[in-house]
Protein backbone atom coordinates (compact mmCIF):
# COMPACT_ATOMS: atom_id res chain seq x y z
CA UNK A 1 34.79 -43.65 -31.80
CA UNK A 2 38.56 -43.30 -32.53
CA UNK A 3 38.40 -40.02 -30.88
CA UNK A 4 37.34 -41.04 -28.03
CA UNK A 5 39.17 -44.37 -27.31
CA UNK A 6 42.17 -42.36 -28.29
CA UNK A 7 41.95 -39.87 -25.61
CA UNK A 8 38.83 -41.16 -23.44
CA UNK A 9 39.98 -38.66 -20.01
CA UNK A 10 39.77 -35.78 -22.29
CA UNK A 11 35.71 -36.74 -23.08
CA UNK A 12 35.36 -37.98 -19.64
CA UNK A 13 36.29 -34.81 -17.97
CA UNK A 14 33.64 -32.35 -20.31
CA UNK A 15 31.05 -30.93 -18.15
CA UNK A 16 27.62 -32.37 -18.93
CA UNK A 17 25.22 -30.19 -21.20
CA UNK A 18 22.71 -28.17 -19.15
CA UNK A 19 19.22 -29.51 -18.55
CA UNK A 20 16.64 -29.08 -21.28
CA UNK A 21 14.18 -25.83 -20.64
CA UNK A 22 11.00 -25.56 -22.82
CA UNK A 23 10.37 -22.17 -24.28
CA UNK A 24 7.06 -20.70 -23.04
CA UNK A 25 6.13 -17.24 -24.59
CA UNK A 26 2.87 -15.67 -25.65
CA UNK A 27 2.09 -12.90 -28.08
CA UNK A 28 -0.46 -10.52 -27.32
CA UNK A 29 -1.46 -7.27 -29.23
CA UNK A 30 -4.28 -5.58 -30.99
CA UNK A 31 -5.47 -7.06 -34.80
CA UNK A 32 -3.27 -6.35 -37.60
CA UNK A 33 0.22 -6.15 -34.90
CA UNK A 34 1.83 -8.61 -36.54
CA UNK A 35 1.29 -11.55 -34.10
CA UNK A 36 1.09 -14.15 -36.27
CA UNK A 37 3.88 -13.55 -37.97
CA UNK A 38 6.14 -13.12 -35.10
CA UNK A 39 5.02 -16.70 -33.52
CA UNK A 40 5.51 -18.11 -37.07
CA UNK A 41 8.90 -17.27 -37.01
CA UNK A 42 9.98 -17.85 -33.89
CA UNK A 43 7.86 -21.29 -34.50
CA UNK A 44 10.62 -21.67 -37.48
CA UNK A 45 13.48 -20.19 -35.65
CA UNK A 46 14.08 -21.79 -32.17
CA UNK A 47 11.48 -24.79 -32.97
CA UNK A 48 8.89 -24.44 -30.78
CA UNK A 49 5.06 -25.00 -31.46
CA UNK A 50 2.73 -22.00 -32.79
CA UNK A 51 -0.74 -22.45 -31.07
CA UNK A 52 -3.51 -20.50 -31.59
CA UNK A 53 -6.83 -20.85 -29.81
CA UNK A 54 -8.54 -22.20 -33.13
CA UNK A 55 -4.96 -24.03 -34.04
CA UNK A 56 -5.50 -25.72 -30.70
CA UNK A 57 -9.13 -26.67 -31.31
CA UNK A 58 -8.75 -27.91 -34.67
CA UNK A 59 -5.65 -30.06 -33.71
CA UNK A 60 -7.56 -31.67 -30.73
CA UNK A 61 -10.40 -32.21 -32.69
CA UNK A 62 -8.52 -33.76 -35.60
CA UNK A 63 -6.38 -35.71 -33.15
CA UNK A 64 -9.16 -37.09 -31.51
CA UNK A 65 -11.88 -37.58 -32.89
CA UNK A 66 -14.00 -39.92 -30.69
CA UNK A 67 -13.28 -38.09 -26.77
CA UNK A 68 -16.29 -36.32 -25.17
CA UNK A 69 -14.24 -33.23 -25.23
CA UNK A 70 -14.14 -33.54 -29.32
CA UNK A 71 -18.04 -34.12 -29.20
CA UNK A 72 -19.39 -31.13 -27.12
CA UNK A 73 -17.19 -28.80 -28.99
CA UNK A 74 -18.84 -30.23 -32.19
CA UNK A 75 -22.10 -29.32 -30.54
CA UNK A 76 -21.41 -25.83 -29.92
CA UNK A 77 -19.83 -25.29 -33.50
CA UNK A 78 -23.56 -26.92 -35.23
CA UNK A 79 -25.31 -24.76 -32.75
CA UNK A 80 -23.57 -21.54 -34.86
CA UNK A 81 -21.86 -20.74 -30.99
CA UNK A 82 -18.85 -19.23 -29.85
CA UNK A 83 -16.81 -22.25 -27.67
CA UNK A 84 -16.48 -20.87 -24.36
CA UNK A 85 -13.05 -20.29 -23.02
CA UNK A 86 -13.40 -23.66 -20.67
CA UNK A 87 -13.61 -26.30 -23.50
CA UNK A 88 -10.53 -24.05 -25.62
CA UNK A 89 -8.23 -24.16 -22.95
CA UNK A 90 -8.81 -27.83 -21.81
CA UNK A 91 -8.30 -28.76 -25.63
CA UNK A 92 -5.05 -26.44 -25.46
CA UNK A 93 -3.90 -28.09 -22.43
CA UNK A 94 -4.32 -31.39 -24.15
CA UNK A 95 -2.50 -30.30 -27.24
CA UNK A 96 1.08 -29.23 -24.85
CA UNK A 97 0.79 -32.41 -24.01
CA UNK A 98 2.66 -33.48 -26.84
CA UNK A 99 6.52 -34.25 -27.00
CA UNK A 100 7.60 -30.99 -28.92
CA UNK A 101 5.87 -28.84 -26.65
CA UNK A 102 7.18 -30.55 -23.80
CA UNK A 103 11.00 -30.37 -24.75
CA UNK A 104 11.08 -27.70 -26.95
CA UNK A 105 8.22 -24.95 -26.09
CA UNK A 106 5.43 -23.11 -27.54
CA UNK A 107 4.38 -19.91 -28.42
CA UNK A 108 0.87 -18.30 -27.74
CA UNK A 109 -0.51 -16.29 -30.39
CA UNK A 110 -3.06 -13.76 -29.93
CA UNK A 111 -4.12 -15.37 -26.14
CA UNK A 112 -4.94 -15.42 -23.70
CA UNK A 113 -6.87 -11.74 -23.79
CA UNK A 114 -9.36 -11.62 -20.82
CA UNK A 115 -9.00 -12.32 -16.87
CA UNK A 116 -11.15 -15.18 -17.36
CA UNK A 117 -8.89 -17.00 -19.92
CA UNK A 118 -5.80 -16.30 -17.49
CA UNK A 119 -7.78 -17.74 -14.79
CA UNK A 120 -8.51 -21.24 -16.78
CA UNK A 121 -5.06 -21.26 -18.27
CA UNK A 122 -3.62 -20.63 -14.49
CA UNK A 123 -5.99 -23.57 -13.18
CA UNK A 124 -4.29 -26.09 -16.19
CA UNK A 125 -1.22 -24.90 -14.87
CA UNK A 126 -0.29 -23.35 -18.07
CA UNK A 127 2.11 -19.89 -17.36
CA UNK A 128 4.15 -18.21 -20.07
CA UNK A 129 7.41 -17.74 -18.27
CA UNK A 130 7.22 -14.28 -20.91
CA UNK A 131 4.32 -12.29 -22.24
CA UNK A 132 5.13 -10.48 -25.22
CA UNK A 133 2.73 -7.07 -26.19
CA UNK A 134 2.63 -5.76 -29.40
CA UNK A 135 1.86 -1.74 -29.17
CA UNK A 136 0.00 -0.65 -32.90
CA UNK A 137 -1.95 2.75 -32.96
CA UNK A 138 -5.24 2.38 -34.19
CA UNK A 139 -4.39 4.46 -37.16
CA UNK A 140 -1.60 1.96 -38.28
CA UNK A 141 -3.97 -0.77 -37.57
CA UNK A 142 -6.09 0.25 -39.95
CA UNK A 143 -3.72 1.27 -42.51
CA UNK A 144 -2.63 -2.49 -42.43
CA UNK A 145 -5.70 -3.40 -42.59
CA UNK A 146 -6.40 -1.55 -45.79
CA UNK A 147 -3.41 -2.85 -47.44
CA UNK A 148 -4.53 -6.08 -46.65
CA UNK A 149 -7.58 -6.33 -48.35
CA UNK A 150 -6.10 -4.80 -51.46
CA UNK A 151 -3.27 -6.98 -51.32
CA UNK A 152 -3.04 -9.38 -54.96
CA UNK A 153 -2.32 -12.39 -52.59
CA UNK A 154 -5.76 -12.05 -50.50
CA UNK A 155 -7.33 -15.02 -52.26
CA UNK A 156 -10.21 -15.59 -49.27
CA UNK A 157 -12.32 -12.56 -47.40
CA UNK A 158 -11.57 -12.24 -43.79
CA UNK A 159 -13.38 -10.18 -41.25
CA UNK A 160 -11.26 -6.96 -41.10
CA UNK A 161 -13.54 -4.21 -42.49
CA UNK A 162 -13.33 -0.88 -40.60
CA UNK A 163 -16.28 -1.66 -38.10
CA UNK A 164 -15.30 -5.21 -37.57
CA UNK A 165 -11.42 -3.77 -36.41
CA UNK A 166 -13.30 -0.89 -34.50
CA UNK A 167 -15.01 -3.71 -32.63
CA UNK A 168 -11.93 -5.66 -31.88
CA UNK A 169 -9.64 -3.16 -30.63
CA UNK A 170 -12.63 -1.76 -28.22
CA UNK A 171 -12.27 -5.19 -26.91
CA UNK A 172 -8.71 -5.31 -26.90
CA UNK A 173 -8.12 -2.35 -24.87
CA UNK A 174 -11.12 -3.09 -21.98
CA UNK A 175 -9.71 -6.22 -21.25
CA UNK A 176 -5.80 -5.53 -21.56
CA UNK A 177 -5.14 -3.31 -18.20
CA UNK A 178 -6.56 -5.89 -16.15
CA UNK A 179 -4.58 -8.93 -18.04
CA UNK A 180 -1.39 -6.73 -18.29
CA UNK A 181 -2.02 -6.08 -14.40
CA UNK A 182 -2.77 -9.69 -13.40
CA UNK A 183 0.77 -10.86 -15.06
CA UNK A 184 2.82 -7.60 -13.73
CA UNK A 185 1.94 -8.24 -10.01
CA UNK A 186 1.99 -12.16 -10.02
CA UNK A 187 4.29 -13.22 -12.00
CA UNK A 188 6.20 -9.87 -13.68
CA UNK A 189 6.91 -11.35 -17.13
CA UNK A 190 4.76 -8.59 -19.35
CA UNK A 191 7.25 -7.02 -21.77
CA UNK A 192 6.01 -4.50 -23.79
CA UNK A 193 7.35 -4.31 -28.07
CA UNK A 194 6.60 -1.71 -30.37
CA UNK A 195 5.04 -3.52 -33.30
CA UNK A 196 5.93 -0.83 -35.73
CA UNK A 197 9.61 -1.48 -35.79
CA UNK A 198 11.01 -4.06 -38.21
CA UNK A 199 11.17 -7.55 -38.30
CA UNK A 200 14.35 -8.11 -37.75
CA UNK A 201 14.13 -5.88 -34.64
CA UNK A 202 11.66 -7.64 -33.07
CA UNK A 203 13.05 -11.17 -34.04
CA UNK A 204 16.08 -9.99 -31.89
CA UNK A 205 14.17 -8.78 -29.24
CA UNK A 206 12.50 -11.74 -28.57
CA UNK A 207 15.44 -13.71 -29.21
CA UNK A 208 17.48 -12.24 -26.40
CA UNK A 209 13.90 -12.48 -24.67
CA UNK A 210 14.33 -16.25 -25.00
CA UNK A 211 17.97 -17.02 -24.01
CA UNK A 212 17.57 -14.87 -21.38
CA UNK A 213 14.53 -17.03 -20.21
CA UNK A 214 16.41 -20.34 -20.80
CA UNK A 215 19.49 -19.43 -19.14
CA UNK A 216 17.37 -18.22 -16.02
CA UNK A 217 15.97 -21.82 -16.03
CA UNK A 218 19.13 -23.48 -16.57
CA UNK A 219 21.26 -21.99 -13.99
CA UNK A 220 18.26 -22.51 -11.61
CA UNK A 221 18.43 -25.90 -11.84
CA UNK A 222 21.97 -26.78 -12.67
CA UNK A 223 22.88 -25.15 -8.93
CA UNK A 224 19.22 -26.65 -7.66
CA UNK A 225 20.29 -30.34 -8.42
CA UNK A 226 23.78 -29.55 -7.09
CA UNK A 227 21.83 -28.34 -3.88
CA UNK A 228 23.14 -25.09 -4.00
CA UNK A 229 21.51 -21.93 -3.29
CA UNK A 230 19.76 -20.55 -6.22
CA UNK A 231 18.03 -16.79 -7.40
CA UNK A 232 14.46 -17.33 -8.03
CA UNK A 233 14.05 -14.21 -9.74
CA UNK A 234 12.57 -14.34 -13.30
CA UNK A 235 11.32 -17.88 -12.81
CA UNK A 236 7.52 -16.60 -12.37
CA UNK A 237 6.97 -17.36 -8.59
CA UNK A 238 4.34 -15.77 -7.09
CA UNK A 239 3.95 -13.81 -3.73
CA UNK A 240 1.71 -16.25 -2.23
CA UNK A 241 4.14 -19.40 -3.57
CA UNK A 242 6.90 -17.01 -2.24
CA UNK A 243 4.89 -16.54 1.31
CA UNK A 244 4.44 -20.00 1.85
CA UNK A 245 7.79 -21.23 1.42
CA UNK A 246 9.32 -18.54 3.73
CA UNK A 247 12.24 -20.60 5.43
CA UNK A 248 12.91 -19.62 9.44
CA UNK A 249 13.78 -15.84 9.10
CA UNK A 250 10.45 -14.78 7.27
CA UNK A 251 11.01 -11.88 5.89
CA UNK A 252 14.26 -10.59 7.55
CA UNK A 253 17.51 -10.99 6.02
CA UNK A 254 19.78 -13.78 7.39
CA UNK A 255 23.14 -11.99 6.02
CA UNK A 256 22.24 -9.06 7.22
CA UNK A 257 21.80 -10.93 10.39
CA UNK A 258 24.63 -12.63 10.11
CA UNK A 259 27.32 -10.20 9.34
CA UNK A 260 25.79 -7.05 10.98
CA UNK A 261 23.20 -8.62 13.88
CA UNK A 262 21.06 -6.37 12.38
CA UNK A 263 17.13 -7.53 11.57
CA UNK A 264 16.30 -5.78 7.96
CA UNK A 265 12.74 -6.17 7.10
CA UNK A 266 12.54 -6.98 3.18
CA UNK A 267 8.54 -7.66 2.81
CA UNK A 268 8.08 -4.61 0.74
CA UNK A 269 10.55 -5.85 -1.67
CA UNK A 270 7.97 -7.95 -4.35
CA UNK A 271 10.64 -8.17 -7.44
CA UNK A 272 11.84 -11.17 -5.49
CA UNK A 273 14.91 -9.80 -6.98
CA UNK A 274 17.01 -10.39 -4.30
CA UNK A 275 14.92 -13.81 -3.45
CA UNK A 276 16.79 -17.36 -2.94
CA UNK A 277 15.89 -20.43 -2.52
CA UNK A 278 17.67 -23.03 -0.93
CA UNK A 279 16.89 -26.34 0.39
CA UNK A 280 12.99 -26.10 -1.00
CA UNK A 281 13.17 -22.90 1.08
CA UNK A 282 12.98 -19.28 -0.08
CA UNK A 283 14.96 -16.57 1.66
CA UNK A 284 14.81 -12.37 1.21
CA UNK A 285 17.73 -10.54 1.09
CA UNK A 286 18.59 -6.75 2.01
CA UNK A 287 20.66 -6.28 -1.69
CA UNK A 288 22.40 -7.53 -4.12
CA UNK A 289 26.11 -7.94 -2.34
CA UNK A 290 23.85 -9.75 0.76
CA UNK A 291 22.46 -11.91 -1.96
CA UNK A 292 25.82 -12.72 -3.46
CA UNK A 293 27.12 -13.72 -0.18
CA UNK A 294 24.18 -16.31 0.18
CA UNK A 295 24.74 -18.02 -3.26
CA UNK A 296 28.19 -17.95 -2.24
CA UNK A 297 27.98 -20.21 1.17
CA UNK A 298 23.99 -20.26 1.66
CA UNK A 299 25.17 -22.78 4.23
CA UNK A 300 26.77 -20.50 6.55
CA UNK A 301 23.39 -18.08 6.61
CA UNK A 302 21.00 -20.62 7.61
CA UNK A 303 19.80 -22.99 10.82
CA UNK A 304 21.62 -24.65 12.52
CA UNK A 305 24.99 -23.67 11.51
CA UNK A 306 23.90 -19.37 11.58
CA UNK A 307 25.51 -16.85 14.13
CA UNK A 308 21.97 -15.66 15.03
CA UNK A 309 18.68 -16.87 14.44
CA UNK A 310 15.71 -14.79 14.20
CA UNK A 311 14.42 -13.66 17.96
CA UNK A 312 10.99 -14.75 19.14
CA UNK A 313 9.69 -10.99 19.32
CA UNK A 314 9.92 -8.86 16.75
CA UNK A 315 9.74 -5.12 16.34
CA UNK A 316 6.73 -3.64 14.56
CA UNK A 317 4.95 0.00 13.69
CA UNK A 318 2.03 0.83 15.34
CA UNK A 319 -0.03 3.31 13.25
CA UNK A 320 -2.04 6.47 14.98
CA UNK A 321 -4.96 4.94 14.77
CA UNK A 322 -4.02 1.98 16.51
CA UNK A 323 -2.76 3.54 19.24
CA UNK A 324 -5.50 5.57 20.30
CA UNK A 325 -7.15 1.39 20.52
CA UNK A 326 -4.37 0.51 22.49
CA UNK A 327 -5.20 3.35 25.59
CA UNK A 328 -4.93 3.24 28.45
CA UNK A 329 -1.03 1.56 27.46
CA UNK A 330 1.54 4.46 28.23
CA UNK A 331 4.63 4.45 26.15
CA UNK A 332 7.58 3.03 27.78
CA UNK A 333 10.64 5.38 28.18
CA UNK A 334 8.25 8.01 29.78
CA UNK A 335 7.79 9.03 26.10
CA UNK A 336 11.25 9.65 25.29
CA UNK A 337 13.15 8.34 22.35
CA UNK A 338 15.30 5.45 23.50
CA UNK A 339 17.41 5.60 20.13
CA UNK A 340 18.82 9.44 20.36
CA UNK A 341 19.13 8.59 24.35
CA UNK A 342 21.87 5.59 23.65
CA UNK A 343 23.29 7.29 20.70
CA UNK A 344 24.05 10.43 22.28
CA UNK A 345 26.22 8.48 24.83
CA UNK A 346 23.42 8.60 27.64
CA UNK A 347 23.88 12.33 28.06
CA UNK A 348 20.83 14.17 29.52
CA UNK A 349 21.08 16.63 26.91
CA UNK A 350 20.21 13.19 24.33
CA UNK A 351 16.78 13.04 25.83
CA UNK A 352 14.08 13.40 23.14
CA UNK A 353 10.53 13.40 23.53
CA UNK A 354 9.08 10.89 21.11
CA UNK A 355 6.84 11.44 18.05
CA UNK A 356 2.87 9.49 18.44
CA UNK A 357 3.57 9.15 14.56
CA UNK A 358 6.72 7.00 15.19
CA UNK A 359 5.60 4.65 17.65
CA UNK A 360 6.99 0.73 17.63
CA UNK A 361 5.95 -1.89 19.58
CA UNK A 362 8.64 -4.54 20.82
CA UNK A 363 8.48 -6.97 24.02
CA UNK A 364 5.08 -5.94 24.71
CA UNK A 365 6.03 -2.32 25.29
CA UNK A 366 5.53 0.99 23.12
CA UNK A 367 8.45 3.25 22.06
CA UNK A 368 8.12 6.56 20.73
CA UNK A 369 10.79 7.63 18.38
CA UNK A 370 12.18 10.83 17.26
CA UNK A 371 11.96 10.74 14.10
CA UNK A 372 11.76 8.16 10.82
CA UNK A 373 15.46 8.08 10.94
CA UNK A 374 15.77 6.95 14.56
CA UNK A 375 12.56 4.40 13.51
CA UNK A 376 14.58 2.59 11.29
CA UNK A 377 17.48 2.45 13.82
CA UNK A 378 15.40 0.95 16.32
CA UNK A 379 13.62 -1.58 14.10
CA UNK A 380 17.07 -2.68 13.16
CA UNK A 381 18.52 -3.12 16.84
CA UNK A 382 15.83 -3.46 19.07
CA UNK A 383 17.84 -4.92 21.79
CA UNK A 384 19.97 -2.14 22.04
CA UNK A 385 17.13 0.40 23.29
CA UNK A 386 14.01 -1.33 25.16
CA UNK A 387 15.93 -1.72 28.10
CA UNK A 388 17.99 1.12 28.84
CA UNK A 389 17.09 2.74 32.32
CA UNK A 390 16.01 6.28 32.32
CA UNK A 391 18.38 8.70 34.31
CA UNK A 392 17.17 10.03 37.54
CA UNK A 393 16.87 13.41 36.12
CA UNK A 394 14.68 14.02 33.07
CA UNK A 395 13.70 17.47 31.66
CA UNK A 396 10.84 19.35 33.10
CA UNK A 397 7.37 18.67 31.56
CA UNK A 398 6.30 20.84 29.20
CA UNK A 399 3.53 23.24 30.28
CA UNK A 400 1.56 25.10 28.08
CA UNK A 401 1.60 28.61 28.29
CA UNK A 402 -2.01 30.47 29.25
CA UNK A 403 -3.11 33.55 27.05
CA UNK A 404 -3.04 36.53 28.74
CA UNK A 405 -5.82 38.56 28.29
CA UNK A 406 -5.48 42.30 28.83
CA UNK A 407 -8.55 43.66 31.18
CA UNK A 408 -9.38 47.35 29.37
């Protein structure tokens, strides 16, 4: 108090703390990978909660005891039946309900481990921002098993005989490409550990795993709240999210189109690595020094205050097969590549006949293009090309030669 009424400006003038981020992991792996352990001590380490499927249950069951969730769980476990994944994940929703887990985190161990259980824990709205796999070989797996039950501090039997483990990791491994593949294309948090190494290795792994995840969040919404524009990359959005908050230039790059008048198509970029949003809008960029000059001045890049705004028609491929639906249209240009005709100055030695594999369709007219290098060009500048005139001398048709055929 002294301190402060001492020198009060000097407190006054601190920047404020950044917002609180939960931690949300989860821990997969085959048996015996040394799950458990890991949650445990990142449970004891950064003070998050540990929750298990059956940790979740018996929690919600002990906390309370009377709900109709409590009582058809107690149903199934008289009837001698597994619960199905429905009434575990609704009891593990309940459970991060709690204050720790809401300002601190939690840690997943051992789930979920089938489509189905990502489904349900998707419909609770309950993502791990990171997904941590533990790789064992099944020979290791064993072998820790074996020490296990030979171990002086086993006091109880648990179900890890050869054929039980056998069982488990068959099940492991049928479900985990699907999982793995769910997580990689929606929300590209799956990181992959070896669970050999040490302790200590992994405990730094997912350590930098974590800060790396909190200061994501943290700068996210420190320049969010300021109403800056922010990256959204690492934050788990996913493509359709990402699709439907698409602000006014889609998928084309407003720097680009900015700086260069150029219209760079970014769809088939789905890091969202070079993704922003600003304004409750999300916006692609071409790279990473186009993306820096959005966080920069986001303001400059958008409507109303943007040099261009993205035309009405847009450029687009037309495939082989679609063009051959598209006859009787002829391709404008009298077939010729508009792009090599304009760069070459408008010399009649630049006219090209166009490729039917690089055909582009733009003001309701087709252009055939050289090559995939003059493609792009187009694509980038259509307003440059589609209305050029032709000259009034073009190269004589091409006619093919007939076989001769020598009379004996």
């Amino acid at each position: 108090r002294q301190k402060f009424m001492d020198n009060p400006l000097h407190f006054l003038k601190l920047s404020s703390p950044p917002p609180v981020v939960p931690v949300k992991l989860a821990i997969v792996g085959p048996p015996k990978s040394g799950k458990t352990m890991l949650a445990r001590r990142l449970e004891r380490d950064h003070g998050i909660v540990c929750l298990s499927a059956g940790e979740a249950v018996r929690q919600f069951m002990s906390q309370f005891p009377s709900s109709n969730l409590t009582k058809e769980m107690e149903s199934h476990l008289r009837a001698g039946v597994i619960l199905p994944d429905a009434l575990v994940i609704e009891a593990l929703e309940k459970i991060m309900l709690s204050q720790r887990c809401q300002t601190r985190g939690y840690v997943l161990d051992g789930f979920p481990n089938t489509i189905e259980q990502v489904r349900l824990l998707t419909e609770f709205s309950v993502i791990p921002v990171q997904i941590i796999e533990l790789t064992l070989s099944p020979k290791e797996v064993h072998w820790r098993a074996t020490a296990d039950r030979h171990s002086v501090d086993r006091t109880l039997p648990l179900h890890d005989s050869a054929p039980i483990l056998d069982v488990k990791l068959s099940s492991y491994k049928r479900h985990l490409d699907v999982v793995r593949g769910h997580y990689e294309k929606e929300h590209r948090n799956w990181n992959v550990l070896e669970g050999g190494r040490s302790k200590w290795w992994l405990n730094d792994m997912c350590a930098k795993l974590i800060n790396e995840q909190l200061h994501t969040a943290q700068r996210y919404l420190q320049k969010r709240n300021r109403g800056d524009a922010a990256s959204i990359f690492g934050l788990c959005v996913t493509p359709a999210e990402c699709e439907s908050r698409l602000g006014e230039f889609s998928h084309y790059c407003p720097v680009s189109l900015a700086t260069k008048h150029q219209l760079i198509d970014c769809s088939f970029e789905t890091t969202m690595k070079f993704t922003a949003e600003y304004r409750a809008r999300y916006y692609k960029m071409a790279g990473q020094a186009e993306l820096d000059l959005f966080l920069a001045d986001a303001h400059n890049y958008v409507a109303p205050t943007a040099p261009h705004l993205l035309p009405d028609q847009l450029p687009r491929y037309v495939a082989k097969a679609e063009l051959k639906m598209l006859f009787p249209r002829e391709l404008a240009f009298k077939g010729y590549c508009p792009v090599t005709y304009v760069i070459g100055n408008k010399r009649y030695e630049a006219l090209k006949p166009g490729s039917k594999d690089h055909v582009l369709e733009y003001a309701e007219e087709l252009f055939a293009c050289l090559d995939e290098e003059t493609m792009e060009v187009f694509l980038k500048q259509p307003w440059l090309f589609h209305a050029t005139p032709l000259p009034a001398k073009l190269p004589p048709a091409k006619v093919p030669k007939k076989s001769l055929h020598c009379r004996c």
